[in-house]
N, C-alpha and C. Protein backbone atom coordinates (compact mmCIF):
# COMPACT_ATOMS: atom_id res chain seq x y z
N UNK A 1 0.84 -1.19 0.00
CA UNK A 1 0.00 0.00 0.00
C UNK A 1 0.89 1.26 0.00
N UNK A 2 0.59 2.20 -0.83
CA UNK A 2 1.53 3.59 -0.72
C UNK A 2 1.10 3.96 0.63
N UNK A 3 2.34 4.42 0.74
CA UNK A 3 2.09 5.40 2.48
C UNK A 3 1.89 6.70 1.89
N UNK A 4 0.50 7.23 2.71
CA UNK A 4 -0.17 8.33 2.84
C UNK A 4 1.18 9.53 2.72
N UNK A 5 1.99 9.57 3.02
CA UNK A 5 3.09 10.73 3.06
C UNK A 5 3.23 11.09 1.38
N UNK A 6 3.48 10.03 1.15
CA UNK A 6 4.08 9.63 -0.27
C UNK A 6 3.32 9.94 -1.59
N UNK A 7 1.88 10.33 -1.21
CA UNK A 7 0.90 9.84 -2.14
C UNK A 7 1.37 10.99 -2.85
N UNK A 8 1.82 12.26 -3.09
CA UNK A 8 1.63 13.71 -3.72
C UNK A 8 2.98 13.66 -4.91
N UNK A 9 4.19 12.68 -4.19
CA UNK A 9 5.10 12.22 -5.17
C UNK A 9 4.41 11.19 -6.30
N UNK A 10 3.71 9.93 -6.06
CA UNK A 10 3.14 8.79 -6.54
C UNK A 10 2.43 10.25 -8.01
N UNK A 11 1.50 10.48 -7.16
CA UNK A 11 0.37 11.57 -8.13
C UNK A 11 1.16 12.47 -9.21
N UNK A 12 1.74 13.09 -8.19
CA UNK A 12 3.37 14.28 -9.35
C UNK A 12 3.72 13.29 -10.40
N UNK A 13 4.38 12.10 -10.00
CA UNK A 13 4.97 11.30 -11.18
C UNK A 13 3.54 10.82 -12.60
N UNK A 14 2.63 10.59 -11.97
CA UNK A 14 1.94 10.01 -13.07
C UNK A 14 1.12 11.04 -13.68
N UNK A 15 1.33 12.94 -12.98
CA UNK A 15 1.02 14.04 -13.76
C UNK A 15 1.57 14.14 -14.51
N UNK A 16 2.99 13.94 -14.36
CA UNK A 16 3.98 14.03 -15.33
C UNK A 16 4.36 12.79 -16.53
N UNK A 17 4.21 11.93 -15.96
CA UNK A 17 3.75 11.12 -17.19
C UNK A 17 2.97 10.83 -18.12
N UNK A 18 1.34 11.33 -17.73
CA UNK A 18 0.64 11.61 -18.77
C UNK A 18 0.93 12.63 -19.40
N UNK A 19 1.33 13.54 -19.01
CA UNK A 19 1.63 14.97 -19.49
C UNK A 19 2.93 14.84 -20.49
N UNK A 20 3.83 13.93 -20.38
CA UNK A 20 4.68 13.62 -21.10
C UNK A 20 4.03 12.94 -22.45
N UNK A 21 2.87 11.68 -21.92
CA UNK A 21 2.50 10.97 -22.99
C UNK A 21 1.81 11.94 -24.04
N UNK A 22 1.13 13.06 -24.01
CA UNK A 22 0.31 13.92 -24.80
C UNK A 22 1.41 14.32 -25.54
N UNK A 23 2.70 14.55 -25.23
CA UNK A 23 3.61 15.68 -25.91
C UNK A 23 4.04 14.37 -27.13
N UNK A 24 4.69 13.14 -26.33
CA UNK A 24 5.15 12.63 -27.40
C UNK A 24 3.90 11.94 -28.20
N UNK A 25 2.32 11.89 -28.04
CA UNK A 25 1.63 11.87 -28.88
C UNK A 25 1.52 12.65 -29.99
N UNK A 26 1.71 13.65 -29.53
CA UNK A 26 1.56 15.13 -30.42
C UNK A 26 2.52 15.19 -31.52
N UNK A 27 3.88 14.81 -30.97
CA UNK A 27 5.31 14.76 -31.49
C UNK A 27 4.96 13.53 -32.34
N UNK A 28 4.19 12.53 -32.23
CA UNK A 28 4.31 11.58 -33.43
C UNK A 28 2.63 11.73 -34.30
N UNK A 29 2.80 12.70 -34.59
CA UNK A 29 1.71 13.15 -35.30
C UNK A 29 0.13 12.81 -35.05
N UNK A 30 -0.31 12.76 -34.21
CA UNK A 30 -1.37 12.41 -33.32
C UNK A 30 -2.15 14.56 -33.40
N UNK A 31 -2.98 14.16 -33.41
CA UNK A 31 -3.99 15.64 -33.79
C UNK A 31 -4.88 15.72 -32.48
N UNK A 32 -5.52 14.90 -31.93
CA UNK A 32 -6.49 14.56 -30.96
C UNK A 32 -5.94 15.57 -29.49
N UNK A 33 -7.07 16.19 -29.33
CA UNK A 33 -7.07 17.08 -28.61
C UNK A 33 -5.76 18.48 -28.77
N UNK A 34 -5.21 18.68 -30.26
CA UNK A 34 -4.62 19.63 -29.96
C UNK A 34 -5.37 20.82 -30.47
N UNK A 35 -6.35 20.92 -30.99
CA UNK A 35 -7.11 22.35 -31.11
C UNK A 35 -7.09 23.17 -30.00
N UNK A 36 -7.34 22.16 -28.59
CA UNK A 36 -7.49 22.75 -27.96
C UNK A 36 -6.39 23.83 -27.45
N UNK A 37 -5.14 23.95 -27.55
CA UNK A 37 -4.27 24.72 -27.43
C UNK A 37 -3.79 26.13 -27.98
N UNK A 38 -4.86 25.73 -29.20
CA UNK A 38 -4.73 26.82 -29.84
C UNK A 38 -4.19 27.96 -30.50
N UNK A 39 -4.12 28.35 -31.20
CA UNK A 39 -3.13 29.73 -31.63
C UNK A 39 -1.83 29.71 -32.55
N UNK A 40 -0.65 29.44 -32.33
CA UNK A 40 0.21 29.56 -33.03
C UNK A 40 0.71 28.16 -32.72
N UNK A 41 0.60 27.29 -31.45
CA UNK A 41 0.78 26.13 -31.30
C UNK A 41 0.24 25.17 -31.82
N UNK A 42 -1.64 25.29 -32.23
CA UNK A 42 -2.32 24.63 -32.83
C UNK A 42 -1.79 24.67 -34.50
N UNK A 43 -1.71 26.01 -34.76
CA UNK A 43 -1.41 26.06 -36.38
C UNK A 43 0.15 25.34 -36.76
N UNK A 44 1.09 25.64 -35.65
CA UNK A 44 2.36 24.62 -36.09
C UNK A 44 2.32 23.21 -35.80
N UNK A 45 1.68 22.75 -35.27
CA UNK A 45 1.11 21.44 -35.28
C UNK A 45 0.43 21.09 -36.33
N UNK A 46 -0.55 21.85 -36.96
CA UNK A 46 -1.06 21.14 -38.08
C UNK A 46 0.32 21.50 -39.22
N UNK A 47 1.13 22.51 -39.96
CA UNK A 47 1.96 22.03 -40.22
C UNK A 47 2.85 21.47 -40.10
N UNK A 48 3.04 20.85 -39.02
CA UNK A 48 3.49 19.40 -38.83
C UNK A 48 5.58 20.45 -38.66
N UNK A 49 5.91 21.63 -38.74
CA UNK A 49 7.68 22.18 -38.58
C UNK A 49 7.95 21.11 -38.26
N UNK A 50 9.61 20.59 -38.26
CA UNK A 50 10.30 19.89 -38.22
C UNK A 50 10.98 20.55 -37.10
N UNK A 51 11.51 21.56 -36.61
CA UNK A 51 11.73 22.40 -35.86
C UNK A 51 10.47 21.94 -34.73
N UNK A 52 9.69 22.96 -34.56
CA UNK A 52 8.29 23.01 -33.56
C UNK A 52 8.06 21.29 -33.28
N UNK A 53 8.56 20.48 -33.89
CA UNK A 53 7.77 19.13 -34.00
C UNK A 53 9.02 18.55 -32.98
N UNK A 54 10.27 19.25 -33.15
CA UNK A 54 11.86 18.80 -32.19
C UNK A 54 10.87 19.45 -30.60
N UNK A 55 10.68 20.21 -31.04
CA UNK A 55 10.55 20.85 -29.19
C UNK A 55 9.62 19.97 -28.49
N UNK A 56 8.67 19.85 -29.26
CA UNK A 56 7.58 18.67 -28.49
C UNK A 56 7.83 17.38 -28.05
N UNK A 57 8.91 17.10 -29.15
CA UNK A 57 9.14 15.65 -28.35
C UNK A 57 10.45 16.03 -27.05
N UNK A 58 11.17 17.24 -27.25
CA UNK A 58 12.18 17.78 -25.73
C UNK A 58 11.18 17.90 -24.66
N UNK A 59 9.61 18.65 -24.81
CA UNK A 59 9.00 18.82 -24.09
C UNK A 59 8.28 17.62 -23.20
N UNK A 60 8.35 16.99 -24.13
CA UNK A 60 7.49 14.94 -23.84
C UNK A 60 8.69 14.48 -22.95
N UNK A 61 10.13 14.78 -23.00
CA UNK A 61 11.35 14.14 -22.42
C UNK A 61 11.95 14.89 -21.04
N UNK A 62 11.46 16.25 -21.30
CA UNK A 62 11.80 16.74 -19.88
C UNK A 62 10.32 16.80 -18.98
N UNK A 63 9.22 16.78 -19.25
CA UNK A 63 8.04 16.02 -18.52
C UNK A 63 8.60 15.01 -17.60
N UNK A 64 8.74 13.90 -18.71
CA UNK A 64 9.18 12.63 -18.07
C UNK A 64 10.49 12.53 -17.22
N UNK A 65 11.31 13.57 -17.20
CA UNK A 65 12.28 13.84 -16.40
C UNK A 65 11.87 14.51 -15.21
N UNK A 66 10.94 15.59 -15.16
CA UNK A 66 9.94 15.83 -14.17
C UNK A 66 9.64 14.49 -13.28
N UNK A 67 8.60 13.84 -13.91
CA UNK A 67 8.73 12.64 -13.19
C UNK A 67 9.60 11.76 -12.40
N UNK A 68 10.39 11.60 -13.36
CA UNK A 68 11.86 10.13 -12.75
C UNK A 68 12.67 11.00 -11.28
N UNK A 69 12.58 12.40 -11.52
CA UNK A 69 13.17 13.56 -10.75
C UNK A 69 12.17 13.20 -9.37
N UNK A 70 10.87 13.26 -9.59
CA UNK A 70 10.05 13.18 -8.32
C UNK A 70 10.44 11.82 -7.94
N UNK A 71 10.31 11.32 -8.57
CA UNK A 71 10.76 9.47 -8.00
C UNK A 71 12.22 9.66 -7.11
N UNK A 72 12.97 10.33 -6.99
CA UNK A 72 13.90 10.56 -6.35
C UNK A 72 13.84 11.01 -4.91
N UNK A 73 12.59 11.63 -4.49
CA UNK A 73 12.29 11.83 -3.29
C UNK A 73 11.40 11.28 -2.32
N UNK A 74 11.69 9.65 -3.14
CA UNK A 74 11.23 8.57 -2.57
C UNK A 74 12.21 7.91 -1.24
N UNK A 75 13.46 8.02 -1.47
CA UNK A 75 14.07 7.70 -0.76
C UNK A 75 15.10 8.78 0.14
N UNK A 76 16.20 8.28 0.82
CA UNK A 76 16.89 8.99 1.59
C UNK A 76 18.21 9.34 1.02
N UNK A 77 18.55 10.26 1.58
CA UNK A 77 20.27 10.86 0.90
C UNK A 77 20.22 11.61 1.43
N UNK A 78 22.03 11.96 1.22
CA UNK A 78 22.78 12.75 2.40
C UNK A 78 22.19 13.54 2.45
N UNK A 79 22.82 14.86 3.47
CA UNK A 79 21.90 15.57 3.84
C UNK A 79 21.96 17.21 2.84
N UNK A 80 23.25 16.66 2.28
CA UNK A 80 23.17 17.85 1.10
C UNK A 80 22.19 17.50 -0.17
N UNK A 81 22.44 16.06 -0.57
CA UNK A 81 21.62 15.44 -1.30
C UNK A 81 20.00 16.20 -1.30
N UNK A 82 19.48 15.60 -0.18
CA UNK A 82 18.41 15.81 0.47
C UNK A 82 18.07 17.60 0.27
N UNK A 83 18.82 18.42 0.70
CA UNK A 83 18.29 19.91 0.47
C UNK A 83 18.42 20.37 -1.00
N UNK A 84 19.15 19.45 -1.73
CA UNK A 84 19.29 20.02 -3.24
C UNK A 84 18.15 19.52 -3.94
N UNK A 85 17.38 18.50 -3.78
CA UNK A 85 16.51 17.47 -3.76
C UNK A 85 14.94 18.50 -3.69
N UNK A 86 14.96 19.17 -2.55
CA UNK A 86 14.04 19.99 -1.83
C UNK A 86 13.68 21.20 -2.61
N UNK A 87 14.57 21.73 -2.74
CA UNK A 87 14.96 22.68 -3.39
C UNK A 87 14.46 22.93 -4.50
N UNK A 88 15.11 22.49 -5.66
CA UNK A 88 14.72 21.81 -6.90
C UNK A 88 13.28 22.00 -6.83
N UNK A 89 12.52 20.55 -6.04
CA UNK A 89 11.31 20.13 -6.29
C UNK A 89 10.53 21.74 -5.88
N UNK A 90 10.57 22.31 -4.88
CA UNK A 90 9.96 23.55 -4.61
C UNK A 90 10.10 24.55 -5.91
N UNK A 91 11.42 24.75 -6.36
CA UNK A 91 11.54 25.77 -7.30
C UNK A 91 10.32 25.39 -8.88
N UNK A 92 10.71 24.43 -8.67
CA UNK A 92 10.16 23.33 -9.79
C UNK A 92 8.58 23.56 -9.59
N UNK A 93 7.97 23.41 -8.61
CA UNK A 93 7.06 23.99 -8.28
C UNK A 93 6.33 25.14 -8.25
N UNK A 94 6.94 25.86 -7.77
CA UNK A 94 6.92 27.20 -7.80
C UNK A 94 6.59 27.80 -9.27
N UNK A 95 7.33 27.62 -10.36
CA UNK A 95 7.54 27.62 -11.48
C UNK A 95 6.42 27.27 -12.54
N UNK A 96 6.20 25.87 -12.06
CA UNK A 96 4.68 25.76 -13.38
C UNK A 96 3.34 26.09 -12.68
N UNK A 97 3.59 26.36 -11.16
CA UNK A 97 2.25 26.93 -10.74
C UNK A 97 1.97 28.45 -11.29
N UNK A 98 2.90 29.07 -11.22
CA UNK A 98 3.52 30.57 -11.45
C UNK A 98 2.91 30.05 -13.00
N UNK A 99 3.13 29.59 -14.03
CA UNK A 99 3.44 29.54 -15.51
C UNK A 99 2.04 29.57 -15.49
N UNK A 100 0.98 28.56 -15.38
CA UNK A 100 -0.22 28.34 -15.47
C UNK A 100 -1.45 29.43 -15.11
N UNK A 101 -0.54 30.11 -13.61
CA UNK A 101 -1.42 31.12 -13.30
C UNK A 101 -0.78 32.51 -14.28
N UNK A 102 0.15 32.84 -14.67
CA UNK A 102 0.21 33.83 -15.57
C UNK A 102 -0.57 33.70 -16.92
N UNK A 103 -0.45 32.51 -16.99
CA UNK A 103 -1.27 32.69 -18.26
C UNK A 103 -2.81 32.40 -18.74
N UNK A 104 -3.59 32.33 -17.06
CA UNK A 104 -4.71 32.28 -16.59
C UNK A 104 -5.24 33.39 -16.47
N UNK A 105 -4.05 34.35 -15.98
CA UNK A 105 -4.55 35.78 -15.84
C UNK A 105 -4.58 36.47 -17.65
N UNK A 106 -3.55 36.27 -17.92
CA UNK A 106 -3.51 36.41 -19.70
C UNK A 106 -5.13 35.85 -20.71
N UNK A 107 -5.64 35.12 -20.27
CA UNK A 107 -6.33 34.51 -20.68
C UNK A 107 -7.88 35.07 -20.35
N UNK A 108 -7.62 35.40 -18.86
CA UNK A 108 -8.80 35.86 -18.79
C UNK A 108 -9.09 37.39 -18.90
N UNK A 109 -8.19 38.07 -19.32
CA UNK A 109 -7.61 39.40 -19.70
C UNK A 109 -8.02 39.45 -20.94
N UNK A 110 -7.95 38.56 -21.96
CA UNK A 110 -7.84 38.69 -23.61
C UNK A 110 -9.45 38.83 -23.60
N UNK A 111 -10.16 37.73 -22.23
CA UNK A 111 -11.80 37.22 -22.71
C UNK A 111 -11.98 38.42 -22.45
N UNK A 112 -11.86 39.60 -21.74
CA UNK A 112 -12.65 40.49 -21.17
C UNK A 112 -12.10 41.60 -21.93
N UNK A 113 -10.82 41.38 -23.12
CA UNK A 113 -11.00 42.31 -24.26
C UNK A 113 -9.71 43.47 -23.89
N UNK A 114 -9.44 42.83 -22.51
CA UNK A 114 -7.74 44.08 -22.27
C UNK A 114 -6.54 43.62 -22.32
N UNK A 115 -6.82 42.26 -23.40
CA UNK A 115 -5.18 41.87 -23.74
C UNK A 115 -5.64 41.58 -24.94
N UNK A 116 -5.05 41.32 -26.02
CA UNK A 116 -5.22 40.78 -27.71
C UNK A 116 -4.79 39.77 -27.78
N UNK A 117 -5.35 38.59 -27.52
CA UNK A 117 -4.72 37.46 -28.04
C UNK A 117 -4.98 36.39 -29.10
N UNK A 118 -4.22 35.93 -30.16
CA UNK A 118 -4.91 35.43 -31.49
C UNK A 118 -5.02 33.78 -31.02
N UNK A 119 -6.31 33.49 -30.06
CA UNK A 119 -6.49 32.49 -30.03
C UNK A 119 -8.14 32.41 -30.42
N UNK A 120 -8.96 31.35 -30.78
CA UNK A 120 -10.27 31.15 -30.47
C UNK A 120 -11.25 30.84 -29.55
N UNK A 121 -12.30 30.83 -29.46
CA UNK A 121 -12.91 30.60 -28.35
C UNK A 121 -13.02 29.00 -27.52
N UNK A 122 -12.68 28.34 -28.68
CA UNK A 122 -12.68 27.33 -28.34
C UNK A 122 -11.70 26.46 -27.14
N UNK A 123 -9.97 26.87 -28.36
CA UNK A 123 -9.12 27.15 -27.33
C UNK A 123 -9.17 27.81 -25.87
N UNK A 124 -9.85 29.18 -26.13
CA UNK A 124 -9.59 29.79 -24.55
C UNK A 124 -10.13 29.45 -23.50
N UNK A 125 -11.74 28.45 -23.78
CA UNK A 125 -12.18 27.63 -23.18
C UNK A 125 -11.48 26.52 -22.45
N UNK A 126 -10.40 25.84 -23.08
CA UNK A 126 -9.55 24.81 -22.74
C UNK A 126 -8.54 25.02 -22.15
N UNK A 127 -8.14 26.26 -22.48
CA UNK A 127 -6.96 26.80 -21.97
C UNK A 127 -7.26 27.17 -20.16
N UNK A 128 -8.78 27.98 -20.54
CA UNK A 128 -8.98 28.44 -19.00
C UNK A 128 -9.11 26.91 -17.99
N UNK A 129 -9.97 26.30 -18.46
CA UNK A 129 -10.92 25.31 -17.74
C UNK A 129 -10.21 23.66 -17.22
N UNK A 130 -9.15 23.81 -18.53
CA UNK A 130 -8.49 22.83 -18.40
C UNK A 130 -6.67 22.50 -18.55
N UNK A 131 -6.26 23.45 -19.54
CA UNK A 131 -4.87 23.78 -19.88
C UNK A 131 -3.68 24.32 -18.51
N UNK A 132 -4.67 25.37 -19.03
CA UNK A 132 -3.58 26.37 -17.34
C UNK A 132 -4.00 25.85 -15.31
N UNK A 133 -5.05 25.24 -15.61
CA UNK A 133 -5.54 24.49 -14.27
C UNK A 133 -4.31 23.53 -13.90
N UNK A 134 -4.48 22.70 -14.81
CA UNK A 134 -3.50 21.41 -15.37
C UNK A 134 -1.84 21.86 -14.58
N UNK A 135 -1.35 22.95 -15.80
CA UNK A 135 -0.44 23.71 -15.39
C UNK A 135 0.07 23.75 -13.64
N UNK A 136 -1.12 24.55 -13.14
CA UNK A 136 -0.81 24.30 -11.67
C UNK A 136 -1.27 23.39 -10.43
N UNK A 137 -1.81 22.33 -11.19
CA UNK A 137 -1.82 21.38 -10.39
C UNK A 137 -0.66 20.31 -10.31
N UNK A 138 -0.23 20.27 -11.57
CA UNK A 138 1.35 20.02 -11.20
C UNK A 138 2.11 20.57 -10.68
N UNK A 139 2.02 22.05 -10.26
CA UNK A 139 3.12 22.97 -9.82
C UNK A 139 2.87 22.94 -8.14
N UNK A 140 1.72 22.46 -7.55
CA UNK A 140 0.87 22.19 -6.58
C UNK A 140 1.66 20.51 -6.02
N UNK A 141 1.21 19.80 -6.93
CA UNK A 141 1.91 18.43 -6.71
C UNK A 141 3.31 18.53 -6.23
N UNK A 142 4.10 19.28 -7.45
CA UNK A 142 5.73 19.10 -6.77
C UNK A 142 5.81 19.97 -5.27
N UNK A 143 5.01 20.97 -5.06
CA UNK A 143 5.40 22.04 -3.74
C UNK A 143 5.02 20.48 -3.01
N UNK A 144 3.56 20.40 -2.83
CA UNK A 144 3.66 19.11 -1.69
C UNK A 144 4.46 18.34 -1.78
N UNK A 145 5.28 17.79 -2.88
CA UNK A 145 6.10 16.27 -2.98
C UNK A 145 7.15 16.98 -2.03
N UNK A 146 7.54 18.33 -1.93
CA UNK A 146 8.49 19.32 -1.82
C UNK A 146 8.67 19.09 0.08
N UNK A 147 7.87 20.39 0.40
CA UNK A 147 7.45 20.05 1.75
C UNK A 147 7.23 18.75 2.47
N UNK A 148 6.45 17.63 1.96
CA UNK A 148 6.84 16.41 2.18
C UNK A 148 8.13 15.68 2.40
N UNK A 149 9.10 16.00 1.52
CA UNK A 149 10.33 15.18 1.51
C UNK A 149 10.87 16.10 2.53
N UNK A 150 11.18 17.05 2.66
CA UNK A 150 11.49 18.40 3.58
C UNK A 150 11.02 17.42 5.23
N UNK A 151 10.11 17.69 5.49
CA UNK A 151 8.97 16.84 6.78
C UNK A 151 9.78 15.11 7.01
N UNK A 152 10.03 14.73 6.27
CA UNK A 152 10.66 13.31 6.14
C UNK A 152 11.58 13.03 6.33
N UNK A 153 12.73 13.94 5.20
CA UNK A 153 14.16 13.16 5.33
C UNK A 153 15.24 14.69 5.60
N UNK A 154 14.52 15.70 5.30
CA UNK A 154 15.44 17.04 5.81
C UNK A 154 15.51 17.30 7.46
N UNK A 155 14.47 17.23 8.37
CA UNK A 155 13.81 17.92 8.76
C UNK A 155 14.20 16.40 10.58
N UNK A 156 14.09 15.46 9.82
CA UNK A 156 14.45 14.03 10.41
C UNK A 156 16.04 13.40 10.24
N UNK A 157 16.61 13.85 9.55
CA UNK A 157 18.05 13.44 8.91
C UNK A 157 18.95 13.40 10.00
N UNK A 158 19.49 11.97 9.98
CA UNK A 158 20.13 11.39 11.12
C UNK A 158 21.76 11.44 10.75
């Protein structure tokens, strides 16, 4: 049974793995659900750049490095180990919660007509409701995996 401590790493990793699997879907020419993104991302996706098409599958590989990274604060290490470990995962955190909510506020700025942004409605729907949510619920996941390992092996370190 996962121990209750643990569960926010377990969750982080398999955010990040689906989140990986969409990119390298995308990256191997898979269309399904990318309207929803919309804008200049949706349109280089349907032409398929060779360029734009490299980043998606970097983006599918450092996801999944996201992940294997949280799997690391499964266990114990030194005690420098351990704060670089912490660290990381917080900043890391910090970071796509921050990303998701900037561009939540962007988003809901454009709907109400005081930012210009060349996306559709469709997109901004997805973007609000489900895209940039997404965004910081992973950024949410790593702070807890964060504080957690902090509570565990920083905080306890023998």
């Amino acid at each position: 049974m996962i121990q209750s401590k643990r569960i926010y790493i377990y969750v982080g990793f398999i955010w990040c793995f689906l989140f990986a699997l969409m990119s390298f879907y995308w990256a191997a020419g898979g269309m399904l659900g990318a309207k929803s993104l919309g804008g200049l991302i949706y349109k280089k996706a349907v032409e398929r750049e060779s360029s734009f098409i490299a980043i998606v599958w970097f983006t599918g590989f450092i996801k999944l490095g996201g992940g294997l990274f949280l799997l690391l604060l499964l266990r114990k290490w030194s005690k420098i180990t351990n704060c670089v470990l912490y660290f990381l995962s917080l900043i890391g955190g910090i970071f796509l919660s921050l990303y998701g909510l900037l561009n939540f506020i962007s988003l809901i700025l454009s709907s109400i007509g005081l930012l210009s942004l060349q996306i559709d409605n469709f997109a901004l729907r997805w973007r609000l409701f489900f895209w940039e949510p997404f965004w910081m619920i992973g950024g949410v996941l790593f702070i807890l995996s964060a504080l957690e390992f902090k509570k565990t092996n920083i905080l306890n370190h023998k």
